[in-house]
N, C-alpha and C. Protein backbone atom coordinates (compact mmCIF):
# COMPACT_ATOMS: atom_id res chain seq x y z
N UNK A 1 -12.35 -2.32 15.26
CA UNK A 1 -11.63 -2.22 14.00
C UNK A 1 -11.43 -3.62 13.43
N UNK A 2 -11.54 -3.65 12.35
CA UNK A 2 -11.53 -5.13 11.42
C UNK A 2 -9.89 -5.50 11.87
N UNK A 3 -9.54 -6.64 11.84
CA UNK A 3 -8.35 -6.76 11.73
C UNK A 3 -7.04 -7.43 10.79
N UNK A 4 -7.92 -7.78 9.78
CA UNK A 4 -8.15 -8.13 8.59
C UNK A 4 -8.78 -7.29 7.38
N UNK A 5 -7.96 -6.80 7.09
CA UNK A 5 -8.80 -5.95 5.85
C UNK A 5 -8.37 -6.69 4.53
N UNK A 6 -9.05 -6.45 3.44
CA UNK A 6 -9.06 -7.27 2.31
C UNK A 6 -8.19 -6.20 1.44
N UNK A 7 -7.24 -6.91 0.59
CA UNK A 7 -6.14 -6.28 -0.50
C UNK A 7 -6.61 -5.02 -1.17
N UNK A 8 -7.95 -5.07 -0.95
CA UNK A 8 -8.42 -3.81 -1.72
C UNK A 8 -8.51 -2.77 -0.91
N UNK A 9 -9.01 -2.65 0.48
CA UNK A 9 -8.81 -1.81 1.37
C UNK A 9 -6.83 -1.56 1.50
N UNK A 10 -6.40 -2.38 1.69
CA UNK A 10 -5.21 -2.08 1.84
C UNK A 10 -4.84 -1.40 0.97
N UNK A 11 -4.86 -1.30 -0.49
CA UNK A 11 -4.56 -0.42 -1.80
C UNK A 11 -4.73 1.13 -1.45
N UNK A 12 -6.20 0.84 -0.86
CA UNK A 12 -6.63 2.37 -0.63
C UNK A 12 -5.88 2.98 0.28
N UNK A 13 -5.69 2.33 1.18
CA UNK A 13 -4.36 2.67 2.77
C UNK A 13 -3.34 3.56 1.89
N UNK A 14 -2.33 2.28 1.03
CA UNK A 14 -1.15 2.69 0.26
C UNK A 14 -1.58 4.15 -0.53
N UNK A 15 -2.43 3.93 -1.13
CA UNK A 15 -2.96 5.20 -2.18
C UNK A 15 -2.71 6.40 -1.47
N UNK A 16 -3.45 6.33 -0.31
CA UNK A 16 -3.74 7.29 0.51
C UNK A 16 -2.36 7.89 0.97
N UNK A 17 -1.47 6.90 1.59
CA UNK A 17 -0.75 7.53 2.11
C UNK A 17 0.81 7.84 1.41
N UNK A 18 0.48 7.59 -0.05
CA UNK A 18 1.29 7.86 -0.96
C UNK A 18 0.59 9.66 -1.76
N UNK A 19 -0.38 9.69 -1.83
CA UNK A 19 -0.87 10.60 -2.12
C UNK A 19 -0.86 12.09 -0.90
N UNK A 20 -0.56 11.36 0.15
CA UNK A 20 -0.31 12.16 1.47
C UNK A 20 1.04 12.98 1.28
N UNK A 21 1.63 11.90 1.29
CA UNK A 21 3.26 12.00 1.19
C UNK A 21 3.55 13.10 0.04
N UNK A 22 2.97 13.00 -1.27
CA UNK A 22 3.15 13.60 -2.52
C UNK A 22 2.93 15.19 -2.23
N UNK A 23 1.59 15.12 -1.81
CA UNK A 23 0.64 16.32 -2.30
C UNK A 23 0.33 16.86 -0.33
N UNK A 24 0.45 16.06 0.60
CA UNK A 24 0.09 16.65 1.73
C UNK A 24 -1.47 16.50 2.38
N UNK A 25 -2.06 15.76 1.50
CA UNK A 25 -3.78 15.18 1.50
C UNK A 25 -3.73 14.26 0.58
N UNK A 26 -4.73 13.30 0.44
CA UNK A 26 -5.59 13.08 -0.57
C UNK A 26 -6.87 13.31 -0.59
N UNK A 27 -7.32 12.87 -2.13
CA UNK A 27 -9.24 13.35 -2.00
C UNK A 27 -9.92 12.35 -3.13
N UNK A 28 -10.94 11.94 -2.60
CA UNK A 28 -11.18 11.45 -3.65
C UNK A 28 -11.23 11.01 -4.61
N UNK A 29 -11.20 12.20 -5.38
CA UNK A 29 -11.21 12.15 -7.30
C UNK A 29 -9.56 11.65 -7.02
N UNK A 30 -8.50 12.07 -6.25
CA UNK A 30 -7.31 11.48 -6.07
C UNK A 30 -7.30 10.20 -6.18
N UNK A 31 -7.55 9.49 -5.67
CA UNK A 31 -7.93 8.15 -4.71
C UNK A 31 -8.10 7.27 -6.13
N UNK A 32 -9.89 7.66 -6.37
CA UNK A 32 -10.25 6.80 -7.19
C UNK A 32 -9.53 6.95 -8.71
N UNK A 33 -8.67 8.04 -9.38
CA UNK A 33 -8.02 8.27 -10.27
C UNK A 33 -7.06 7.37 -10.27
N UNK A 34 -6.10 7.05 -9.01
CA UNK A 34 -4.90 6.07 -8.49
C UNK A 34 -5.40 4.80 -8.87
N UNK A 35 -6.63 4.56 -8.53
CA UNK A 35 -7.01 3.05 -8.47
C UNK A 35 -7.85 2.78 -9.68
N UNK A 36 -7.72 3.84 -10.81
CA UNK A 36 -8.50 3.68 -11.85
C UNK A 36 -10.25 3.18 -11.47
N UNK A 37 -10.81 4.16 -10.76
CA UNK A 37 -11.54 3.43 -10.32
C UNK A 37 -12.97 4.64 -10.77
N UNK A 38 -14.03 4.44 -10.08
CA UNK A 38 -15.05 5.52 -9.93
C UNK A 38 -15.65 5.87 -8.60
N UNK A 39 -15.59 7.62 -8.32
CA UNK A 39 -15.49 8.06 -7.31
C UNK A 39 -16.64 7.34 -6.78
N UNK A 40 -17.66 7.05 -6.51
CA UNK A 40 -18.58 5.92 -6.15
C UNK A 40 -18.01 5.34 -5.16
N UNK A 41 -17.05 4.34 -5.87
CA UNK A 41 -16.39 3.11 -5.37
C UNK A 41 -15.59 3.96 -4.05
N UNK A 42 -15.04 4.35 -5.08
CA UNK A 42 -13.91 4.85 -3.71
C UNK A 42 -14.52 5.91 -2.58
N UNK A 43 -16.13 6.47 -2.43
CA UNK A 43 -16.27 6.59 -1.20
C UNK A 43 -16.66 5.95 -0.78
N UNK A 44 -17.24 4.49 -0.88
CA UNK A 44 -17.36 3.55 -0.15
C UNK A 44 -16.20 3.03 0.78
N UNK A 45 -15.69 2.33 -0.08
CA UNK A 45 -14.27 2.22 0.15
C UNK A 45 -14.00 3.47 2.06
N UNK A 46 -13.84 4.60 1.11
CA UNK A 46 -13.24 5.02 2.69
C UNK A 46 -14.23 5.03 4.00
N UNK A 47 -15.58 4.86 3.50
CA UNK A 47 -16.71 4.70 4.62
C UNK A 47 -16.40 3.57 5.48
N UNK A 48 -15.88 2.49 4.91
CA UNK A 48 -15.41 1.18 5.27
C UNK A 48 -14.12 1.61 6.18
N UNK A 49 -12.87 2.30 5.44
CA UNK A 49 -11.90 2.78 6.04
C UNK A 49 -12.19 3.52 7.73
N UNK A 50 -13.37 4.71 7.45
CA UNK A 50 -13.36 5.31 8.53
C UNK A 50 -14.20 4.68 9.52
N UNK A 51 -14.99 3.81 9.63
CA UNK A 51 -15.76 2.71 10.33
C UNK A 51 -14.32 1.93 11.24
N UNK A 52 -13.51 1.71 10.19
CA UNK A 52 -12.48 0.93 11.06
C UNK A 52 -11.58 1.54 11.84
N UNK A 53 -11.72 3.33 11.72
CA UNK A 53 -11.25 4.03 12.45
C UNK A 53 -9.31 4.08 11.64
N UNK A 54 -9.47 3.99 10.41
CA UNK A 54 -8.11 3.67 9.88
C UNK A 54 -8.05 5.03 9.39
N UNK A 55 -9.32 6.02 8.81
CA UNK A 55 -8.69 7.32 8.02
C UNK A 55 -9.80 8.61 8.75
N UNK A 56 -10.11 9.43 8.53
CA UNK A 56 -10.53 10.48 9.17
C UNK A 56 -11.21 11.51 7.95
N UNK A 57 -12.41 11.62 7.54
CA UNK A 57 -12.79 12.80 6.50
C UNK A 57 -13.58 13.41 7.23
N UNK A 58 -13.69 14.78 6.95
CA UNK A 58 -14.61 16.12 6.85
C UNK A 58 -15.76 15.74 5.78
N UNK A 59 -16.84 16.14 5.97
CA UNK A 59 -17.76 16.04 4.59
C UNK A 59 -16.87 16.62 3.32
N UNK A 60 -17.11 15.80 2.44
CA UNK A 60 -16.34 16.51 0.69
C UNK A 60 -14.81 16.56 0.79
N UNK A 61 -14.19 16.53 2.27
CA UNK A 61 -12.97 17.18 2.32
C UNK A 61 -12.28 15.93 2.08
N UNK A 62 -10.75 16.22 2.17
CA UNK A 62 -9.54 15.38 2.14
C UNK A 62 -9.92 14.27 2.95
N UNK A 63 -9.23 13.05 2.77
CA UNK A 63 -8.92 12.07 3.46
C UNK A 63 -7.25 11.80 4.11
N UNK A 64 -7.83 11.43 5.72
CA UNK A 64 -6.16 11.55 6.14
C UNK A 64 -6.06 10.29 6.84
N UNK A 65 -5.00 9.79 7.18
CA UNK A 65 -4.93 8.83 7.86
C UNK A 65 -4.93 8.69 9.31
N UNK A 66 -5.55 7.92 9.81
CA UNK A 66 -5.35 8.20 11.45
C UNK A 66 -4.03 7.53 11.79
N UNK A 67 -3.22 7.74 12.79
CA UNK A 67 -2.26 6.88 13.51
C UNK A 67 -2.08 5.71 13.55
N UNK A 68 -3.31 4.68 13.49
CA UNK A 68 -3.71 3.38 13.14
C UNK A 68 -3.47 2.80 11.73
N UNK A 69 -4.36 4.00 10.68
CA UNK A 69 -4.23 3.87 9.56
C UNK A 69 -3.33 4.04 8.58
N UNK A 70 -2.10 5.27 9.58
CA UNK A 70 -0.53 5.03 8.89
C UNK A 70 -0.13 3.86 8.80
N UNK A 71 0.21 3.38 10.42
CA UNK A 71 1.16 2.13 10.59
C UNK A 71 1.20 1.05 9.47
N UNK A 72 -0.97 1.03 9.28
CA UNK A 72 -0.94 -0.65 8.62
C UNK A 72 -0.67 0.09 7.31
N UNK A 73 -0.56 0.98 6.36
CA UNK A 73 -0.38 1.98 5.35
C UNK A 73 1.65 1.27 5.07
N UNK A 74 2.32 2.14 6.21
CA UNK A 74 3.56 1.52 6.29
C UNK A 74 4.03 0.50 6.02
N UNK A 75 2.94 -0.56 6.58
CA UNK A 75 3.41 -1.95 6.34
C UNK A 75 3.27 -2.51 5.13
N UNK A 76 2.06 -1.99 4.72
CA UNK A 76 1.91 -2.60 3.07
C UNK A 76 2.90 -1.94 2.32
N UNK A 77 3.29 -0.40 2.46
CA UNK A 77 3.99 -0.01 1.49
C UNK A 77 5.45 -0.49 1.58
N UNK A 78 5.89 -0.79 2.94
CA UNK A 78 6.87 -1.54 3.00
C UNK A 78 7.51 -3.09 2.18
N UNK A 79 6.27 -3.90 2.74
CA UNK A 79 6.40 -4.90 2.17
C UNK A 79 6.42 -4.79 0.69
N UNK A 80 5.62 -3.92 0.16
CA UNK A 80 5.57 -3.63 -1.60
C UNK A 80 6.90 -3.13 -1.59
N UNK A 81 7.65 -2.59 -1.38
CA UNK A 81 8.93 -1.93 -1.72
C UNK A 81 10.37 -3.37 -1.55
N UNK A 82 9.96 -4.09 -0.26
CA UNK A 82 10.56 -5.14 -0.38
C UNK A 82 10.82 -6.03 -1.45
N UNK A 83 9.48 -6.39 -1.84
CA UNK A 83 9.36 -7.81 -3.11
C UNK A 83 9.40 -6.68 -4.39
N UNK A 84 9.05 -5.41 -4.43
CA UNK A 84 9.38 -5.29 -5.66
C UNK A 84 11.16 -4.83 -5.96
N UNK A 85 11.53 -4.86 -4.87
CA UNK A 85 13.62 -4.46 -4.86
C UNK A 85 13.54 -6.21 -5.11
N UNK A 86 13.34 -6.95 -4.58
CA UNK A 86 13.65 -8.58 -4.41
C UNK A 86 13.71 -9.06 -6.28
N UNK A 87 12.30 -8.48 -6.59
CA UNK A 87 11.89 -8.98 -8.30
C UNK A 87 13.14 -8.27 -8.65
N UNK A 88 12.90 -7.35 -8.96
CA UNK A 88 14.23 -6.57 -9.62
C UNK A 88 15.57 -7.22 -9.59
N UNK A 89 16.06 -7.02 -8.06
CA UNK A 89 17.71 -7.12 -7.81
C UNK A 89 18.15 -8.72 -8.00
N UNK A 90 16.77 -9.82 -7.25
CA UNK A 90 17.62 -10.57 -7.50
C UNK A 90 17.09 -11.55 -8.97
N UNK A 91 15.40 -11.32 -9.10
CA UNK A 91 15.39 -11.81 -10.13
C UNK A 91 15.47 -11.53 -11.42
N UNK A 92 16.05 -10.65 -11.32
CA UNK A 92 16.21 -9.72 -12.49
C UNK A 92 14.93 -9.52 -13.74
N UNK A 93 14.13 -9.00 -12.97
CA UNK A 93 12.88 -8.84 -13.47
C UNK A 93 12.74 -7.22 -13.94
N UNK A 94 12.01 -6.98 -15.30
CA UNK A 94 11.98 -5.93 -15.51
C UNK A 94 10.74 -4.79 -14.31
N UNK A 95 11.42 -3.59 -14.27
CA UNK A 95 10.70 -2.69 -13.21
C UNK A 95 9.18 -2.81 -13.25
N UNK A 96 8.70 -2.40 -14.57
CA UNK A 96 6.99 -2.99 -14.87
C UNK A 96 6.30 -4.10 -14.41
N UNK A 97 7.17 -5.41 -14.52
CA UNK A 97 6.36 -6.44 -13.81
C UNK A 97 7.07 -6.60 -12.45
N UNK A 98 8.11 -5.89 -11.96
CA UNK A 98 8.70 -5.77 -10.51
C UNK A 98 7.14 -5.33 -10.16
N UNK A 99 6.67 -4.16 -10.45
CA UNK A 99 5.95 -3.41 -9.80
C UNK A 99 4.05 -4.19 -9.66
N UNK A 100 4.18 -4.67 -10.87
CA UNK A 100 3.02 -5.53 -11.25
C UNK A 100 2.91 -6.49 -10.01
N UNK A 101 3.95 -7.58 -10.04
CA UNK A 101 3.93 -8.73 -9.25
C UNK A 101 3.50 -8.15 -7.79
N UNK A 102 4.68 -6.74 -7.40
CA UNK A 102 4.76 -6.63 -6.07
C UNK A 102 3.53 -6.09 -5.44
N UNK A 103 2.38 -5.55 -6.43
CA UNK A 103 1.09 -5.02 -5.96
C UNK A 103 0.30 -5.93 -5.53
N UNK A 104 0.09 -7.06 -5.92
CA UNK A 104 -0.08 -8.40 -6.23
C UNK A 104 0.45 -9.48 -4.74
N UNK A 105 1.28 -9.28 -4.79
CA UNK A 105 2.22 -10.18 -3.65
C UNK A 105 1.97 -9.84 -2.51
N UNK A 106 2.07 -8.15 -2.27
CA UNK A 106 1.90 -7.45 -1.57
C UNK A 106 1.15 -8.09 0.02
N UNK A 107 -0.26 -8.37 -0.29
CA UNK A 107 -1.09 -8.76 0.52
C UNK A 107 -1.08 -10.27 0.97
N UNK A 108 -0.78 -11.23 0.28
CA UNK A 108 -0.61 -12.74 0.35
C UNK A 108 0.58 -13.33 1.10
N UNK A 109 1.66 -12.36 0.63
CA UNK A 109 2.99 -13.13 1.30
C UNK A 109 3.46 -13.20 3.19
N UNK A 110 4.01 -14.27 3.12
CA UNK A 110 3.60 -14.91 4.59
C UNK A 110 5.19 -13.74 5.26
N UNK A 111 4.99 -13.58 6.59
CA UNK A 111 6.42 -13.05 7.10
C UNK A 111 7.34 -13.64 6.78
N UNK A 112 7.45 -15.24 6.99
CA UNK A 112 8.45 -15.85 7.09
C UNK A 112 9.48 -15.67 5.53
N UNK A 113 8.51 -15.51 4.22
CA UNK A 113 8.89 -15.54 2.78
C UNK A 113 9.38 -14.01 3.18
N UNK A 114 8.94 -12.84 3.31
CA UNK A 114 9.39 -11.33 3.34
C UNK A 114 10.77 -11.13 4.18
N UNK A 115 10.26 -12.00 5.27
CA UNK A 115 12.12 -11.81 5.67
C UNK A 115 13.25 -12.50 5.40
N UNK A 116 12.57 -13.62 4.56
CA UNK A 116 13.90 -14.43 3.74
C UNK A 116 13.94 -13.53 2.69
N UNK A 117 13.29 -12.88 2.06
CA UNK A 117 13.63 -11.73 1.17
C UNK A 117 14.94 -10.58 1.00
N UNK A 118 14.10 -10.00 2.24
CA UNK A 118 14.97 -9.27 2.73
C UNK A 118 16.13 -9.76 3.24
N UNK A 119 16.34 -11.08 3.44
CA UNK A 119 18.09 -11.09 4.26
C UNK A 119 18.66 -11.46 3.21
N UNK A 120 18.48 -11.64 1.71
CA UNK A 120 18.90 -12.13 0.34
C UNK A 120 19.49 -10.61 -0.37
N UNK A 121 18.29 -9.91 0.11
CA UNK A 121 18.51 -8.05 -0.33
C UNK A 121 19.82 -7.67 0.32
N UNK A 122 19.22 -8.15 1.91
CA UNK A 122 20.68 -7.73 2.36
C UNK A 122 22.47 -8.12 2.43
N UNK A 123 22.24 -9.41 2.19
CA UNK A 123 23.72 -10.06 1.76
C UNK A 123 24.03 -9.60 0.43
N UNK A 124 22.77 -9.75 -0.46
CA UNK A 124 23.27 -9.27 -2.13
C UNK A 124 24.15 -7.66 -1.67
N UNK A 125 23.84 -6.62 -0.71
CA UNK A 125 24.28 -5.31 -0.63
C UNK A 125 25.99 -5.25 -0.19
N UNK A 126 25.95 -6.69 0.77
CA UNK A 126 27.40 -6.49 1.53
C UNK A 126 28.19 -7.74 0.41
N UNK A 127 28.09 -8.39 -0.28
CA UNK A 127 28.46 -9.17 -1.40
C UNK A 127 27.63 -8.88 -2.98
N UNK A 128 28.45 -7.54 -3.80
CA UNK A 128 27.82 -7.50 -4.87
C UNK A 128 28.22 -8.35 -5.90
């Protein structure tokens, strides 16, 4: 398994397992609709995914995540939920470019910046 996947694979992770969460699968035309993309792309994309043993398809069918492919799924969507509460709460950034930046940030930002984040999130909660 790669151990390093590139921001764009990771998108597809999030997609996926936001589209999981929603609807109980995703598919495809799902996928590449999310990522504004063309179904093309995006079965490549998961050929890459299931090579790394991160998602699991049937011919034509749904795409699911494997156990592997949750966790690192979790983490990105995590960290996106982090910096985009961070833009918002403390920089008082409107939700659109909260969400913009944090898609963006998402993949680049180091631990050490995400958990100074978060302990800023968290004092802002116990001192409003």
């Amino acid at each position: 398994m790669d151990n390093h996947l590139t921001p764009a694979l990771e998108d597809y992770l999030e997609i996926i397992l936001r589209l999981t969460e929603e609807n109980g699968k995703a598919t495809i035309t799902e996928i590449a609709s999310r990522l504004g993309i063309a179904k093309p792309s995006a079965n490549q994309a998961i050929h890459h995914l299931r090579a790394d043993g991160l998602v699991t398809q049937d011919r034509y069918g749904p795409v699911y995540l494997t156990e592997t492919g949750r966790q690192k799924a979790e983490q990105v969507w995590h960290r996106h939920l982090i910096i985009r509460r961070y833009l918002q709460n403390v920089l008082k950034l409107s939700a659109a470019v909260a969400e913009r930046d944090a898609c963006m940030m998402e993949h680049v930002i180091s631990t050490e910046t995400l958990a100074a984040m978060l302990k800023t999130l968290d004092s802002k909660n116990k001192f409003p």
